[in-house]
C-alpha atoms as a PDB file:
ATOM      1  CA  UNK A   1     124.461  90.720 109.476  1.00  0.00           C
ATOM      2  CA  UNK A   2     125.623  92.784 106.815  1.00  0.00           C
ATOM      3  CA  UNK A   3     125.217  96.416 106.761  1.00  0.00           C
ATOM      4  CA  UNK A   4     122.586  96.531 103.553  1.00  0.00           C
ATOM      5  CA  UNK A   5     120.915  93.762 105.353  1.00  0.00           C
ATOM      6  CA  UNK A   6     120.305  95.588 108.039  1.00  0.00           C
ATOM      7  CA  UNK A   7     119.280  98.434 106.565  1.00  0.00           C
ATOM      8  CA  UNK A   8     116.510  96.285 104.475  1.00  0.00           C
ATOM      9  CA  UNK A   9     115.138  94.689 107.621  1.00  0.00           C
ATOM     10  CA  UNK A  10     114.832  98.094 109.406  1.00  0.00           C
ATOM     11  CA  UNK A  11     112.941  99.493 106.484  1.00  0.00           C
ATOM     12  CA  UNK A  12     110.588  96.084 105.983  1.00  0.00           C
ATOM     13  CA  UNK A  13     109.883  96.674 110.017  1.00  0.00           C
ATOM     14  CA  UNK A  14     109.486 100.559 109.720  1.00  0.00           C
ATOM     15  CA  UNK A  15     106.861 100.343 106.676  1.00  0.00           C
ATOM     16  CA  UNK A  16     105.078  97.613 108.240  1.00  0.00           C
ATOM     17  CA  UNK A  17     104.531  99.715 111.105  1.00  0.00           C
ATOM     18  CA  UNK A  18     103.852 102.729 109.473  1.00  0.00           C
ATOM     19  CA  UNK A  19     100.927 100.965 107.841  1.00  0.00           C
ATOM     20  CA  UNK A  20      99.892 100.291 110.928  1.00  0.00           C
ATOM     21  CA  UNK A  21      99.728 102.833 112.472  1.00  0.00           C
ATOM     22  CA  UNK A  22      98.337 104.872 109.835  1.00  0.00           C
ATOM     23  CA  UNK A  23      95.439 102.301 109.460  1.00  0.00           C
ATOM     24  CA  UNK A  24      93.193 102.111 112.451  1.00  0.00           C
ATOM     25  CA  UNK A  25      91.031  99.829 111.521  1.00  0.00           C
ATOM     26  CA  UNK A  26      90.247  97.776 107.852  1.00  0.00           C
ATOM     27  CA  UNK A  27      87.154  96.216 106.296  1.00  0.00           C
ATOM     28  CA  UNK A  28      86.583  94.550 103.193  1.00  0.00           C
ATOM     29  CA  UNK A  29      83.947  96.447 100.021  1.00  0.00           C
ATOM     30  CA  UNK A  30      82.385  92.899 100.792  1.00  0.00           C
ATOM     31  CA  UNK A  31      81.532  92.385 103.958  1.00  0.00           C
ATOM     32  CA  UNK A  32      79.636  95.069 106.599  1.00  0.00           C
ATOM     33  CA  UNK A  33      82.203  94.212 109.388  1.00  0.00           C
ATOM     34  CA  UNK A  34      85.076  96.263 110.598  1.00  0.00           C
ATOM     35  CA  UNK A  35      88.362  95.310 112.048  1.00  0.00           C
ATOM     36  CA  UNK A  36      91.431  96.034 113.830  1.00  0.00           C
ATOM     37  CA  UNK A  37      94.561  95.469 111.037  1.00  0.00           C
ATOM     38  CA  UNK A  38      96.421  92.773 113.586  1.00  0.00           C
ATOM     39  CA  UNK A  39      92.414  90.638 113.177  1.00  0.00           C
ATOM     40  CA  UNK A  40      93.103  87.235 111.857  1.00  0.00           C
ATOM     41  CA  UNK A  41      90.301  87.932 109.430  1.00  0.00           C
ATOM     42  CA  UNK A  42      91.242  91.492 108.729  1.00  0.00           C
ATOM     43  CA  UNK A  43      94.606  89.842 107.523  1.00  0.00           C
ATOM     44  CA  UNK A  44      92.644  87.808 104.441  1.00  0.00           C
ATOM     45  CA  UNK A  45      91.095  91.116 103.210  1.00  0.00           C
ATOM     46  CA  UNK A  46      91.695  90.605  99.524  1.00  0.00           C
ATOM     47  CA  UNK A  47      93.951  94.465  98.489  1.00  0.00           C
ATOM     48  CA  UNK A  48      91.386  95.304  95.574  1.00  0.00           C
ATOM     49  CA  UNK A  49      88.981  94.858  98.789  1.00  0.00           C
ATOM     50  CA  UNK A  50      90.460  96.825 101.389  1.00  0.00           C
ATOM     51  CA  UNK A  51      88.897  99.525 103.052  1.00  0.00           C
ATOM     52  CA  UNK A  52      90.971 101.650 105.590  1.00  0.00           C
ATOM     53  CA  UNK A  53      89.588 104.046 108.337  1.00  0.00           C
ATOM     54  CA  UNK A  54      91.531 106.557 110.916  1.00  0.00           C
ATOM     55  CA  UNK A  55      88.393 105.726 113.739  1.00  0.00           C
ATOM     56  CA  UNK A  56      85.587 103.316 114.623  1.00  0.00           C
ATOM     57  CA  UNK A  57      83.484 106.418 114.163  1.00  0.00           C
ATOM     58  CA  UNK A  58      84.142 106.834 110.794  1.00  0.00           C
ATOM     59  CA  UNK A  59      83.975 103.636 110.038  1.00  0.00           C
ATOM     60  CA  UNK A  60      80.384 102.946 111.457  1.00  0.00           C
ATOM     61  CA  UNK A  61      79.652 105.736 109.720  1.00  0.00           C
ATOM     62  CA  UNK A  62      80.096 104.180 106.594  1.00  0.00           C
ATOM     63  CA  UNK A  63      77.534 101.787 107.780  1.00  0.00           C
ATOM     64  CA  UNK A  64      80.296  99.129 109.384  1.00  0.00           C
ATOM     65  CA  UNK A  65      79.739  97.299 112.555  1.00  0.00           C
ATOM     66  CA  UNK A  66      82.566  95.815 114.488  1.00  0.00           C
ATOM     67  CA  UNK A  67      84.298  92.391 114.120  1.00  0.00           C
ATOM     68  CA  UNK A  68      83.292  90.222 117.501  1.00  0.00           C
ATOM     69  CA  UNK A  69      86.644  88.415 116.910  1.00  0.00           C
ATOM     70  CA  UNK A  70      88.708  90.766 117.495  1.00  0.00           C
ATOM     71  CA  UNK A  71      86.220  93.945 118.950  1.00  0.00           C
ATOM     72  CA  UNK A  72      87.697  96.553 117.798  1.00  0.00           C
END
């Protein structure tokens, strides 16, 4: 692999997990469930819908219960 390739890839792999990590948990401005960001269904939140929270305090807080999928 190339040098600049590599580079690329590292970065793609570093912001993905940067997300992440800085993401604790997602839900969607449509829906009153909360989920971890790996959730199958956390994955199909729409961007213009996403919610992010650091904890599952804050987000039941915000009056979100958690996902029995994944159970966050």
């Amino acid at each position: 692999m190339s040098r600049l390739r590599k580079s690329l890839v590292f970065l793609f792999v570093f912001l993905l997990l940067s997300t992440a990590l800085h993401a604790e948990f997602v839900a969607s401005k449509k829906s009153n469930k909360y989920h971890l960001p790996t959730c199958r269904y956390g994955q199909k939140i729409k961007p213009e819908n996403r919610i992010t929270f650091k904890d599952a305090k804050e987000a039941q807080a915000a009056g979100y219960v958690p996902c029995k999928i994944c159970n966050p």
